[in-house]
C-alpha atoms as a PDB file:
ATOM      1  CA  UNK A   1      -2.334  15.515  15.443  1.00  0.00           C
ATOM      2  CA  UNK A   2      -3.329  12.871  18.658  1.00  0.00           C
ATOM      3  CA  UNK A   3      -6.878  13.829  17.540  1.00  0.00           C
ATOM      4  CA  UNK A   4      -6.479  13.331  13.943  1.00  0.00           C
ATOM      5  CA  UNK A   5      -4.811   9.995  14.654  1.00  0.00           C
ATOM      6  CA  UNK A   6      -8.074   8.684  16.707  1.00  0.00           C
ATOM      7  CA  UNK A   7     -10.175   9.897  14.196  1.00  0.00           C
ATOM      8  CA  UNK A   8      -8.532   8.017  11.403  1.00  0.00           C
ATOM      9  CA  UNK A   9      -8.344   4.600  13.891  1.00  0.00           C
ATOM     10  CA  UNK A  10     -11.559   4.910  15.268  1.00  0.00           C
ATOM     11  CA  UNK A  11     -13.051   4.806  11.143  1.00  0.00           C
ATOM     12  CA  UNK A  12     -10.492   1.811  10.133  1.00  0.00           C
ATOM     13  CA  UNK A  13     -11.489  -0.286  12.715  1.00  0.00           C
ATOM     14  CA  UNK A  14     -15.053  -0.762  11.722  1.00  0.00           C
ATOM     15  CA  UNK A  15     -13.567  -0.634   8.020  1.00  0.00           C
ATOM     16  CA  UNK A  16     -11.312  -3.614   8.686  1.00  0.00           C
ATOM     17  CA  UNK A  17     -14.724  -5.616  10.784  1.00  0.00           C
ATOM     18  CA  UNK A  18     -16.570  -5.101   7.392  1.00  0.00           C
ATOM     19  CA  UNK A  19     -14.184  -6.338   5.259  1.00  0.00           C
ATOM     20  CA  UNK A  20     -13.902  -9.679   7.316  1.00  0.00           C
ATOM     21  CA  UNK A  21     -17.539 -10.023   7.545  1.00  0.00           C
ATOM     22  CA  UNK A  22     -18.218  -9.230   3.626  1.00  0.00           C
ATOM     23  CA  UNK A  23     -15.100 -11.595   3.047  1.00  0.00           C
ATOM     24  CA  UNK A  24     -16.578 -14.181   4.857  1.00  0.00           C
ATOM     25  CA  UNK A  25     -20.057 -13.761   2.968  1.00  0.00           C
ATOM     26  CA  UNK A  26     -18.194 -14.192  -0.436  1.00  0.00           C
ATOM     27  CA  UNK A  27     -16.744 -16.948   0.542  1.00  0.00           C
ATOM     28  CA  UNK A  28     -19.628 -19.037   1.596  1.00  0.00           C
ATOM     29  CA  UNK A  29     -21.490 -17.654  -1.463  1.00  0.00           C
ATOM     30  CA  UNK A  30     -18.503 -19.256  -3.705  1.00  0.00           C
ATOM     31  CA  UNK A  31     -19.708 -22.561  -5.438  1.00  0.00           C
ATOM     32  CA  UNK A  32     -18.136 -25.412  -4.382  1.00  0.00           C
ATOM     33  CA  UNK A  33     -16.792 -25.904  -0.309  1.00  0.00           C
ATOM     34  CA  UNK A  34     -14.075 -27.029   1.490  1.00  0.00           C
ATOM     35  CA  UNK A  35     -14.342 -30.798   0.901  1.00  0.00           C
ATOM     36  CA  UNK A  36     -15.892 -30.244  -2.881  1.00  0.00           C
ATOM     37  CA  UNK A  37     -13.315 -33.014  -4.492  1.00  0.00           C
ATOM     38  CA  UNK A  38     -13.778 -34.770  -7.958  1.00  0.00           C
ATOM     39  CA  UNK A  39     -14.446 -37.939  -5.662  1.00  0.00           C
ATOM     40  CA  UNK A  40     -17.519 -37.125  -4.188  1.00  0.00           C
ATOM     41  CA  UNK A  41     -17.456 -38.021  -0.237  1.00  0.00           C
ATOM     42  CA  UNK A  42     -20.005 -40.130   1.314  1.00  0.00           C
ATOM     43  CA  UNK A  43     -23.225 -38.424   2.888  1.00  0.00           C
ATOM     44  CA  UNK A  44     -21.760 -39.108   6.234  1.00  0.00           C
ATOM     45  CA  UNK A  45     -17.910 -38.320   5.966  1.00  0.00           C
ATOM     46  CA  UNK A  46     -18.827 -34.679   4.588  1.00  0.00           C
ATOM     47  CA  UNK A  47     -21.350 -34.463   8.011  1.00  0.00           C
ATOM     48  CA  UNK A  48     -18.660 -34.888  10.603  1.00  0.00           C
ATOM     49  CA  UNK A  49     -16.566 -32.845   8.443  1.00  0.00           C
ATOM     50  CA  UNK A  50     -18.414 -30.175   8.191  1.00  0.00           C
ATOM     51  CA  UNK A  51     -19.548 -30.350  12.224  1.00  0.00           C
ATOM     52  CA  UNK A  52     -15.557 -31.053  13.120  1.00  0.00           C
ATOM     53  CA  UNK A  53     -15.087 -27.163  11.369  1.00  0.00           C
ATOM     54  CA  UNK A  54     -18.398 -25.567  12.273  1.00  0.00           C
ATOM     55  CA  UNK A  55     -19.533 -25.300   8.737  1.00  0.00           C
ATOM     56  CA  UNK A  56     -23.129 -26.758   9.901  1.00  0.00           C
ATOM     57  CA  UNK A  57     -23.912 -23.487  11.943  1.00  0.00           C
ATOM     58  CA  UNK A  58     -25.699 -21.132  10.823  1.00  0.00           C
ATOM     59  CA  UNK A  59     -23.687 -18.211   8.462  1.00  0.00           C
ATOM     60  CA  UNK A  60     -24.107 -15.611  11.351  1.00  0.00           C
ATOM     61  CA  UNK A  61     -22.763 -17.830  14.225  1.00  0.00           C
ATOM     62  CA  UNK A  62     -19.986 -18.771  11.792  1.00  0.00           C
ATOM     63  CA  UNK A  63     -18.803 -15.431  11.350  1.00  0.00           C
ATOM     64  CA  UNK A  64     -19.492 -14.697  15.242  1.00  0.00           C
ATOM     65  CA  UNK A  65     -17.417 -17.735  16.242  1.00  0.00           C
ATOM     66  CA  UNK A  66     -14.862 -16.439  13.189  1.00  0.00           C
ATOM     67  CA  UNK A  67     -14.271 -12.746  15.173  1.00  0.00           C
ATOM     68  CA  UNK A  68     -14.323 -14.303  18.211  1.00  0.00           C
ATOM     69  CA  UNK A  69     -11.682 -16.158  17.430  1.00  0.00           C
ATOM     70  CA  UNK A  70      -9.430 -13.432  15.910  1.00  0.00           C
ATOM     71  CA  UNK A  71      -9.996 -10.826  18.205  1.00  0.00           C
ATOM     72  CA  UNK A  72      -9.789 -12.465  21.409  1.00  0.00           C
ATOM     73  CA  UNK A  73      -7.236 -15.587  20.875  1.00  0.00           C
ATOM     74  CA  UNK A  74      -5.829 -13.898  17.395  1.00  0.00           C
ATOM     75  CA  UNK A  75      -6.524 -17.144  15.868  1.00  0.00           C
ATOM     76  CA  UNK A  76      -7.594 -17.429  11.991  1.00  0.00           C
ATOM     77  CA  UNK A  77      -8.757 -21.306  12.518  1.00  0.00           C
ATOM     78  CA  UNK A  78      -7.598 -24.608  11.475  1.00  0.00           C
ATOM     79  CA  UNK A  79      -6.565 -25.113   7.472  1.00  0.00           C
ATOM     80  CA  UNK A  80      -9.022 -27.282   6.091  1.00  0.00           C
ATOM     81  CA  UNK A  81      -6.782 -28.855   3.797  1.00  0.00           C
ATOM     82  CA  UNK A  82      -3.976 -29.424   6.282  1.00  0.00           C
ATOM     83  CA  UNK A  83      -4.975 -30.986   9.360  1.00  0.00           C
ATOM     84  CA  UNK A  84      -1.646 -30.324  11.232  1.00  0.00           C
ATOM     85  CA  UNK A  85      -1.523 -27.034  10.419  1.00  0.00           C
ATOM     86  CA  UNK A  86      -3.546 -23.677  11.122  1.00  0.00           C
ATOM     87  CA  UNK A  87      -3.542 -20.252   9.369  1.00  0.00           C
ATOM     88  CA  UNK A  88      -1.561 -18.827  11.883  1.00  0.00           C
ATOM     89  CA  UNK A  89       1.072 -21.533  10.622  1.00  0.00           C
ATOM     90  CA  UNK A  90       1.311 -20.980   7.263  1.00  0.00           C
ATOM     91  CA  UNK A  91       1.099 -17.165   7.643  1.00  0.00           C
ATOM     92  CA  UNK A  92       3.830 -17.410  10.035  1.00  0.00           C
ATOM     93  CA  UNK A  93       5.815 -19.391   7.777  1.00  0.00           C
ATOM     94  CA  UNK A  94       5.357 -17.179   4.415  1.00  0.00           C
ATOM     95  CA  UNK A  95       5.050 -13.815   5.204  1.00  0.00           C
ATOM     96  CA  UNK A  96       8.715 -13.505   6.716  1.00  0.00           C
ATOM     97  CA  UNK A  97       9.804 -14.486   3.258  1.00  0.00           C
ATOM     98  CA  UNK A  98       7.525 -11.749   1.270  1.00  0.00           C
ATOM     99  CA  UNK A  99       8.004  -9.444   4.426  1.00  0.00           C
ATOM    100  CA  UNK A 100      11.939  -9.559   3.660  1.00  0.00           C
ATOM    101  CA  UNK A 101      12.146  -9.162  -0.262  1.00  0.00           C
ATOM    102  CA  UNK A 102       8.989  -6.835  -0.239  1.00  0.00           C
ATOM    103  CA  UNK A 103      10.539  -3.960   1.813  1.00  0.00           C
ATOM    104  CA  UNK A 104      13.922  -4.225   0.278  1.00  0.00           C
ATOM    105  CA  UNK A 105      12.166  -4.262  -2.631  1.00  0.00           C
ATOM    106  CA  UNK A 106      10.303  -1.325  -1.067  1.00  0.00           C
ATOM    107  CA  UNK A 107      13.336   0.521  -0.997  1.00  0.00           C
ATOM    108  CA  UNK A 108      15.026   0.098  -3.918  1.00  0.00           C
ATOM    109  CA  UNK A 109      12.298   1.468  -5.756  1.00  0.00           C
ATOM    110  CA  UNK A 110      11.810   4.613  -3.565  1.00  0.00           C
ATOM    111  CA  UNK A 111      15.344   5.213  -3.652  1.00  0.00           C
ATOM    112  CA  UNK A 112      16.600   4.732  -7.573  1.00  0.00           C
ATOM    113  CA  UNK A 113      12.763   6.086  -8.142  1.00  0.00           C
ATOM    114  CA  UNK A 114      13.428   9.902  -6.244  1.00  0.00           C
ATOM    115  CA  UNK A 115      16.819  10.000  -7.249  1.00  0.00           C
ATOM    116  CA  UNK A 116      15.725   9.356 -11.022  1.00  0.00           C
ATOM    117  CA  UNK A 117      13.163  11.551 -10.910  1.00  0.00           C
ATOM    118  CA  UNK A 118      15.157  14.111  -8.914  1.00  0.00           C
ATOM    119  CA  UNK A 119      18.193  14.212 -11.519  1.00  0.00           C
ATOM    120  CA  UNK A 120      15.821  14.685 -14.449  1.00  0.00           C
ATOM    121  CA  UNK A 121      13.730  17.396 -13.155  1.00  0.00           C
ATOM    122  CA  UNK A 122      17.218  19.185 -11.996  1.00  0.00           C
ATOM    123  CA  UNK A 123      18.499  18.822 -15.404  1.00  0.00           C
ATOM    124  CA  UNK A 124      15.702  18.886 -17.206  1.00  0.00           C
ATOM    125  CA  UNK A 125      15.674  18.873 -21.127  1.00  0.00           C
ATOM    126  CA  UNK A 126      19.739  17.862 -20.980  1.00  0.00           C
ATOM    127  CA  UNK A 127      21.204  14.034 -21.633  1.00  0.00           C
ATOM    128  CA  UNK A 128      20.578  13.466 -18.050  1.00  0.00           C
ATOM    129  CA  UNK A 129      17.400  13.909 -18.403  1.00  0.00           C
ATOM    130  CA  UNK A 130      16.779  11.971 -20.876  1.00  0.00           C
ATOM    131  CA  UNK A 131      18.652   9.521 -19.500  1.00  0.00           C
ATOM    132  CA  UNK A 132      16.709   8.994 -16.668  1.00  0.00           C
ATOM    133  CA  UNK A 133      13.369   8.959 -19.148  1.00  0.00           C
ATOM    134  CA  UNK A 134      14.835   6.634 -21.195  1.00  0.00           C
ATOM    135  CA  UNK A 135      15.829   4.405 -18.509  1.00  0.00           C
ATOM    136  CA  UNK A 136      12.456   4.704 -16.495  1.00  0.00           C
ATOM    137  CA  UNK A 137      10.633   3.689 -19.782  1.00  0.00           C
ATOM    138  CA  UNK A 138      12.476   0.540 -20.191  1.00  0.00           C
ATOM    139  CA  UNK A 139      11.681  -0.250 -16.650  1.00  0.00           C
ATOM    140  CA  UNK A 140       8.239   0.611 -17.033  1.00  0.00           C
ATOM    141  CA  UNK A 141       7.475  -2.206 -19.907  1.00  0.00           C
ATOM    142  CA  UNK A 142       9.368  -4.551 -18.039  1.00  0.00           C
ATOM    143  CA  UNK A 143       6.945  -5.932 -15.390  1.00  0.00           C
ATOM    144  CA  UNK A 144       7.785  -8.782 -12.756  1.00  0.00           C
ATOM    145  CA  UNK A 145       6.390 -11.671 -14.631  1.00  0.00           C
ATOM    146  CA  UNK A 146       8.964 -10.786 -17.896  1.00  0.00           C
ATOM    147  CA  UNK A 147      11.592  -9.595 -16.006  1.00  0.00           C
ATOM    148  CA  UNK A 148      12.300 -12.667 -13.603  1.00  0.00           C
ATOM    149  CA  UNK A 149      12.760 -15.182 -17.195  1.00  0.00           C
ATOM    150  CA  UNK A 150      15.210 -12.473 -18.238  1.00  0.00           C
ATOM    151  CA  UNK A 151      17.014 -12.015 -14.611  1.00  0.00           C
ATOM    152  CA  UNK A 152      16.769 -16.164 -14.681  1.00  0.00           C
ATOM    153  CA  UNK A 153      18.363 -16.600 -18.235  1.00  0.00           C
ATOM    154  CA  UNK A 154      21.262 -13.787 -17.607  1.00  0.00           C
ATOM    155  CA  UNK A 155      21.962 -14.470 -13.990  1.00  0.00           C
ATOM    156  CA  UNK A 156      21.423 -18.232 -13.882  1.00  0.00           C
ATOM    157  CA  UNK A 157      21.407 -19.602 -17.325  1.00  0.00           C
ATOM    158  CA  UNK A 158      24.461 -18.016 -18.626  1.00  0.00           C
ATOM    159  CA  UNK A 159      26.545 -15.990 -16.235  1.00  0.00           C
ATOM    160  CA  UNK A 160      26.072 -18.736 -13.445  1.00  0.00           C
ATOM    161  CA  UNK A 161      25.802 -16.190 -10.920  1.00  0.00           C
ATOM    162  CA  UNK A 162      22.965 -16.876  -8.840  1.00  0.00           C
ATOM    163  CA  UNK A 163      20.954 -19.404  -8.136  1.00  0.00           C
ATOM    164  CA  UNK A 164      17.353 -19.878 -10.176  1.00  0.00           C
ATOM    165  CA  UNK A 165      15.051 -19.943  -7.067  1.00  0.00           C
ATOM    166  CA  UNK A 166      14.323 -21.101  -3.644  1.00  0.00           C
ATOM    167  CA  UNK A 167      15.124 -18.941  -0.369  1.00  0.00           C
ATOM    168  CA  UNK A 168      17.335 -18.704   2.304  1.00  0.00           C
ATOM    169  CA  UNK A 169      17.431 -15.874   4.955  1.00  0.00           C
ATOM    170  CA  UNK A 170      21.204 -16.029   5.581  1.00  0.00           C
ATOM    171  CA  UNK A 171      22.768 -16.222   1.750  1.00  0.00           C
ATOM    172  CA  UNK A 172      21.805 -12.655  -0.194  1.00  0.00           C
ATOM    173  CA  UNK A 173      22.175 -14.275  -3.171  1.00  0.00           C
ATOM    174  CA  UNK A 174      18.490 -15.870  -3.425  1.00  0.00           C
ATOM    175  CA  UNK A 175      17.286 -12.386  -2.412  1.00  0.00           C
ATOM    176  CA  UNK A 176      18.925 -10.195  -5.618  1.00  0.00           C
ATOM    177  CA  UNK A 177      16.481 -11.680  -8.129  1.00  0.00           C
ATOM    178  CA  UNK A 178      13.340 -11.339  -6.360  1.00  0.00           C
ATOM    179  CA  UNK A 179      14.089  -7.678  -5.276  1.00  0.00           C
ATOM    180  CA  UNK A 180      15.168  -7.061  -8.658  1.00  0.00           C
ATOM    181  CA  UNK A 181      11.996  -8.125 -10.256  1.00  0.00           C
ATOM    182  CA  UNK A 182       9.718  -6.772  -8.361  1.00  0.00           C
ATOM    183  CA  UNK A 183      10.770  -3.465  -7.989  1.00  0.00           C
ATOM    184  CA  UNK A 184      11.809  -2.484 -11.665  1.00  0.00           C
ATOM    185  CA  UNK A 185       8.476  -1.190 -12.661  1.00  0.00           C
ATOM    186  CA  UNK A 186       7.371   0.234  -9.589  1.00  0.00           C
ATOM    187  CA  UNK A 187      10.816   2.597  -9.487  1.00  0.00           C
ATOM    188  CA  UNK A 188       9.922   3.444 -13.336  1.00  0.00           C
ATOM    189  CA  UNK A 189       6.644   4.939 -11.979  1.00  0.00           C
ATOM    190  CA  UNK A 190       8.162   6.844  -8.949  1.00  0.00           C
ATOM    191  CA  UNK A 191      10.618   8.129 -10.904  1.00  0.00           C
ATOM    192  CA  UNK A 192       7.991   9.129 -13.242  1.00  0.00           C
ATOM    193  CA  UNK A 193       5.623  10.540 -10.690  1.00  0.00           C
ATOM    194  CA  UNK A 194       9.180  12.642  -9.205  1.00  0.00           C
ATOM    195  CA  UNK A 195      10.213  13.855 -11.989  1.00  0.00           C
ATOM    196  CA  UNK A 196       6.698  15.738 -12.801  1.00  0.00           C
ATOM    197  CA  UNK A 197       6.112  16.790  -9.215  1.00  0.00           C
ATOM    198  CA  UNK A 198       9.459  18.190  -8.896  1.00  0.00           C
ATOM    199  CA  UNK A 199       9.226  20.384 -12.674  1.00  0.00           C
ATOM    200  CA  UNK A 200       5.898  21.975 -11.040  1.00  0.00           C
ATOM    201  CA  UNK A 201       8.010  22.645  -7.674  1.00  0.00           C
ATOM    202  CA  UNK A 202      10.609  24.122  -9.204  1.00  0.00           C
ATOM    203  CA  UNK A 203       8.853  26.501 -11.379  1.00  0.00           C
ATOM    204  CA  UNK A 204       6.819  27.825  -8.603  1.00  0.00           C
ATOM    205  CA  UNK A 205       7.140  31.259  -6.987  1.00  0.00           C
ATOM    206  CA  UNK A 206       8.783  30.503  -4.144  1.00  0.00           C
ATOM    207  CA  UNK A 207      11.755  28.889  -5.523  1.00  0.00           C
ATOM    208  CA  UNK A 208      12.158  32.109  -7.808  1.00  0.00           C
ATOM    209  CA  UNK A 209      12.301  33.762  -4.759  1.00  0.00           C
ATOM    210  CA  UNK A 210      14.558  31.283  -2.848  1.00  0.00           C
ATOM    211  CA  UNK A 211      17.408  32.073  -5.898  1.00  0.00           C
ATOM    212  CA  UNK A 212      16.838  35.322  -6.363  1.00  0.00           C
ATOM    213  CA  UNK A 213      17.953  35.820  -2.789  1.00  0.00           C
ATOM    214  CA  UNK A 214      21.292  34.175  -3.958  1.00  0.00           C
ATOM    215  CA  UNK A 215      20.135  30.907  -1.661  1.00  0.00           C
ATOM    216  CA  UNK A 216      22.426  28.018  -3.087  1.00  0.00           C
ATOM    217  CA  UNK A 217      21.092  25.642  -5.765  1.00  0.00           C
ATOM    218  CA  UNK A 218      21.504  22.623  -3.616  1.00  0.00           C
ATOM    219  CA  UNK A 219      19.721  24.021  -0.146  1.00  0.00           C
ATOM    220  CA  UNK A 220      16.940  25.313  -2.908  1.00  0.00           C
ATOM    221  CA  UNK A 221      16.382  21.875  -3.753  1.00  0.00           C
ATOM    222  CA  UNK A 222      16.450  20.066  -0.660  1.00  0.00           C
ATOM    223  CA  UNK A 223      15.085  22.643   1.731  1.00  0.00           C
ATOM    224  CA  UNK A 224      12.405  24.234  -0.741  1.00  0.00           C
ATOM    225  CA  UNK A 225      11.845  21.701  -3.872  1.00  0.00           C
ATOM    226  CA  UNK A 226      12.096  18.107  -2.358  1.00  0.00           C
ATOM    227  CA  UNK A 227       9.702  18.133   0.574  1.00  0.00           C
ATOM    228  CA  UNK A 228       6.762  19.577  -1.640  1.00  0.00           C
ATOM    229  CA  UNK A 229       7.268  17.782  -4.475  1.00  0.00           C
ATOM    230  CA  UNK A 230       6.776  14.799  -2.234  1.00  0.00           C
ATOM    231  CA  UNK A 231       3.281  14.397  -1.384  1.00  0.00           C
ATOM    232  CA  UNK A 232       1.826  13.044  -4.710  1.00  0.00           C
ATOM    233  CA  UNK A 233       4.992  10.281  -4.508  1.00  0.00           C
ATOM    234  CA  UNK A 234       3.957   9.369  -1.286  1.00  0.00           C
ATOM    235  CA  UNK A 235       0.440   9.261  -1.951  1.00  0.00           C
ATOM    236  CA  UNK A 236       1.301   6.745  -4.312  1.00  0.00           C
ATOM    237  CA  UNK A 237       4.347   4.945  -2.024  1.00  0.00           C
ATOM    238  CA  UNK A 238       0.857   3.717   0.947  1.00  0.00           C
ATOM    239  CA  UNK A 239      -0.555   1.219  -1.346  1.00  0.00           C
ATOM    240  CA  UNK A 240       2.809   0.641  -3.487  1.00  0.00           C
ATOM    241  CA  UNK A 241       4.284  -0.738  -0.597  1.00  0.00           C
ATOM    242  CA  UNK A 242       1.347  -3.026   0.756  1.00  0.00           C
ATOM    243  CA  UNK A 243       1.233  -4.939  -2.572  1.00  0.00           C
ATOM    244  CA  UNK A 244       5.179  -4.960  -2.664  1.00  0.00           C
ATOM    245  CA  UNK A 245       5.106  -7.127   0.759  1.00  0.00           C
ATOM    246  CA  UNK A 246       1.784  -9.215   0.330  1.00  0.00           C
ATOM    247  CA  UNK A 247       0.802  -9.095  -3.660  1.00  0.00           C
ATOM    248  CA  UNK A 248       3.689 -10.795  -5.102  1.00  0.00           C
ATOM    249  CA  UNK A 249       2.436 -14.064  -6.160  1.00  0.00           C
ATOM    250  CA  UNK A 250       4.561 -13.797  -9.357  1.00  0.00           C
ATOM    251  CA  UNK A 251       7.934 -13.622  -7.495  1.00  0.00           C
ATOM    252  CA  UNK A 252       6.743 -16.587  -5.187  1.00  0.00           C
ATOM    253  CA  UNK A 253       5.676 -18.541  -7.921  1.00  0.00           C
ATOM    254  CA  UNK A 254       8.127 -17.991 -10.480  1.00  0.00           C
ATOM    255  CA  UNK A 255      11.633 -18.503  -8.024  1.00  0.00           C
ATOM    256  CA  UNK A 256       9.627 -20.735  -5.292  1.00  0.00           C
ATOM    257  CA  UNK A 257      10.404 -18.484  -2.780  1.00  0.00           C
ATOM    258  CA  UNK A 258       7.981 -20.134  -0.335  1.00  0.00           C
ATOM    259  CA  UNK A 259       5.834 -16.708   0.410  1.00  0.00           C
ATOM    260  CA  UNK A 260       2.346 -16.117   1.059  1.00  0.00           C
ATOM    261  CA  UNK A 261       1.212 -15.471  -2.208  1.00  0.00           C
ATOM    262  CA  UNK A 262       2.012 -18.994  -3.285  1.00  0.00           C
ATOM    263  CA  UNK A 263       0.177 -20.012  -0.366  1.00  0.00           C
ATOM    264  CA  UNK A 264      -2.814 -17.658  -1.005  1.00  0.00           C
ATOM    265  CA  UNK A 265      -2.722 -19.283  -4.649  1.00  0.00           C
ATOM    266  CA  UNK A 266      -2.826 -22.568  -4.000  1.00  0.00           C
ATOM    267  CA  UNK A 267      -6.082 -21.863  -1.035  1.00  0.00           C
ATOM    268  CA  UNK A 268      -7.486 -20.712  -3.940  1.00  0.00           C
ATOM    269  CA  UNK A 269      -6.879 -24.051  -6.347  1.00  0.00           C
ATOM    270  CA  UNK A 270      -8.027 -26.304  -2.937  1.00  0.00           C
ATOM    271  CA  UNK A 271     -10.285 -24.168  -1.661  1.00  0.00           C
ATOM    272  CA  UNK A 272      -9.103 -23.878   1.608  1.00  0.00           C
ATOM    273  CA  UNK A 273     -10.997 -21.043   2.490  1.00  0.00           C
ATOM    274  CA  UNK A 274      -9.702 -20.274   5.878  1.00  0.00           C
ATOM    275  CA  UNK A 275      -6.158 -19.473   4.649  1.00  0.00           C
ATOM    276  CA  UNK A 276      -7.649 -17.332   1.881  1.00  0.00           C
ATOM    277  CA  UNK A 277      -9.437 -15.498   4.477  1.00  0.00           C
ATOM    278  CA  UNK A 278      -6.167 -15.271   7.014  1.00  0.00           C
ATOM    279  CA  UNK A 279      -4.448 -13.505   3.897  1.00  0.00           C
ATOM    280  CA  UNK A 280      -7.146 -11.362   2.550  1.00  0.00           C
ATOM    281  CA  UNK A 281      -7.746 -10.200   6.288  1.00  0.00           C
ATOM    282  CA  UNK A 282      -3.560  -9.892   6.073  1.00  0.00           C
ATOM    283  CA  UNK A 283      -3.441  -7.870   3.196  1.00  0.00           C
ATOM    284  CA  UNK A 284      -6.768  -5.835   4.286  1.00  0.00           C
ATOM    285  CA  UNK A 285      -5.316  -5.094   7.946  1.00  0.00           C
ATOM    286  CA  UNK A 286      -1.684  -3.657   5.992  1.00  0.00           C
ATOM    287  CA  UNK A 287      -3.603  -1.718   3.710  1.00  0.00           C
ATOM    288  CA  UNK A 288      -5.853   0.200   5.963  1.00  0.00           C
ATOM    289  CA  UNK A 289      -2.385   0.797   8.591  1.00  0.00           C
ATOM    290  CA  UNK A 290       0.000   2.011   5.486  1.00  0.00           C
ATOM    291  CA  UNK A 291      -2.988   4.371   3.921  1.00  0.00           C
ATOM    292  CA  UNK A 292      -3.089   5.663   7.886  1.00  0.00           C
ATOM    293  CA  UNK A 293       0.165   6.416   7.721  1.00  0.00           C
ATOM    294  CA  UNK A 294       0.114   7.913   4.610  1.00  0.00           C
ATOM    295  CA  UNK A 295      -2.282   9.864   5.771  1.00  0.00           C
ATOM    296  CA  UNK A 296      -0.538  10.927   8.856  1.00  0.00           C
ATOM    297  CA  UNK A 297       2.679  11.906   6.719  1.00  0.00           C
ATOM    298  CA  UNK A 298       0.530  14.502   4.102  1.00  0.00           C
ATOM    299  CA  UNK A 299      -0.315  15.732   7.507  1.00  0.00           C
ATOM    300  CA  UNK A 300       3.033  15.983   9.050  1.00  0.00           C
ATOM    301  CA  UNK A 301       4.861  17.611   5.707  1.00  0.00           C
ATOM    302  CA  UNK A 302       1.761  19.697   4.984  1.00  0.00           C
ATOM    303  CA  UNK A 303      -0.056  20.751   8.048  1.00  0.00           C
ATOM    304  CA  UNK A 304      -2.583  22.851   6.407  1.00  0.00           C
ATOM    305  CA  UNK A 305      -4.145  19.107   5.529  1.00  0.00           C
ATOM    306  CA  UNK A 306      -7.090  17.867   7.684  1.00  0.00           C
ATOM    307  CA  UNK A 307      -9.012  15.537   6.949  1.00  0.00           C
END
């Protein structure tokens, strides 16, 4: 397994080096720069402030002086659009926020998901089952950016329970809606995906054999039927739960939560490209770790998977 681990590191490291690099190309291809405003900048303004941020280098000792910089001092560079500020800053400000409601978000929707999927494939074709279909399929056509108005106008707007948006780590009650929102649809689809993978499980050969030994029903289904039916669930849980904790600009936007994806949308409206690069690198360096450990986990529950 040690050997499987470097194997899988030593090809995501070069991964993650050409995803900054061809990031970085992108973004100097983009039309437009930095200090592209409607009021055009004189000549000589726009030459000391391109030289004060290295733009006037050439693209390759740009992207050198770019590595450099994150590898050895784990620095992502200055914003250009706020002067006192860097992308380590604003990062460190944000992601806490989408960090926090992301993974309980996270694990909401794994655990209402399984148990969803789990109770209709045990009781399949009764009023629990269909139950937990019906109930999956309302969640399914209820994604984050229609569900937060409804949360807003039930919660808020008439009941007066909680409040409409903004964040605070030590009152729960700005974190309900969020989590809410963003994890309805995604617990529709694990449920889905559970409820499938669990029907195959159970009609395979070995749990015949597990009851026909007179094993009970309930160590047949969590010794025998829930670890198998597992692995396409998780397979989908790696990059669920990497755009659960850095793709929700909806939630940010929508209750002003103060997370990255507000930050990574407005980069994008002032085209300050060093911040859109800290968070694509962000969300590239999450992705590549979660789909390792996904990987790592098919290997664990089955180990006749190598890779």
């Amino acid at each position: 397994m040690f050997a499987y681990i470097l194997r899988r590191l030593a090809v995501a490291i070069p991964t993650l080096l050409l995803l900054i690099i061809f990031s970085f190309i992108l973004m100097h291809l983009a039309p437009g720069g930095p200090f592209s405003q409607e009021r055009e900048l004189p000549q000589q303004v726009l030459d000391n402030l391109n030289a004060k941020y290295g733009l006037d280098l050439p693209l390759w000792q740009q992207i050198w002086n770019y590595l450099y910089g994150i590898v050895v001092h784990f620095d992502f560079g200055p914003s250009f659009v706020y002067p006192d500020r860097t992308v380590n800053d604003i990062i460190a400000s944000g992601f806490p926020v989408t960090l926090t409601y992301g993974t309980l978000s996270f694990i909401a929707a794994v655990v209402f998901g399984v148990a969803l999927g789990v109770v209709a494939a045990i009781w399949h074709n009764s009023w629990l089952d269909y139950l937990a279909v019906g109930i999956s399929i309302g969640a399914q056509v209820l994604p984050n950016f229609v569900m937060a108005p409804i949360l807003v106008l039930l919660f808020t707007l008439t009941w007066r329970m909680l409040p409409g948006g903004g964040w605070s780590f030590s009152d729960p009650s700005f974190w309900i809606m969020p989590i809410i929102a963003l994890a309805t649809s995604y617990m529709a689809s694990i449920a889905r995906i559970t409820r499938s993978s669990m029907l195959e499980v159970l009609g395979s050969n070995h749990i015949r054999t597990a009851r026909a030994k007179g094993m009970p029903e309930y160590r047949v289904i969590l010794r025998h039927a829930l670890k198998p039916a597992m692995l396409p669930v998780i397979s989908y849980l790696g990059p669920v739960f990497v755009s659960m904790i850095t793709g929700s600009v909806v939630i940010d936007m929508y209750f002003s939560t103060g997370g990255i994806g507000k930050a990574f949308v407005d980069s994008a409206l002032n085209r300050d490209y060093a911040v859109m690069m800290g968070i694509t690198i962000l969300v590239g360096t999450l992705t590549i770790l979660f789909n390792l450990a996904v990987d790592i986990l098919y290997a664990w529950i089955d180990p006749k998977i190598r890779y």
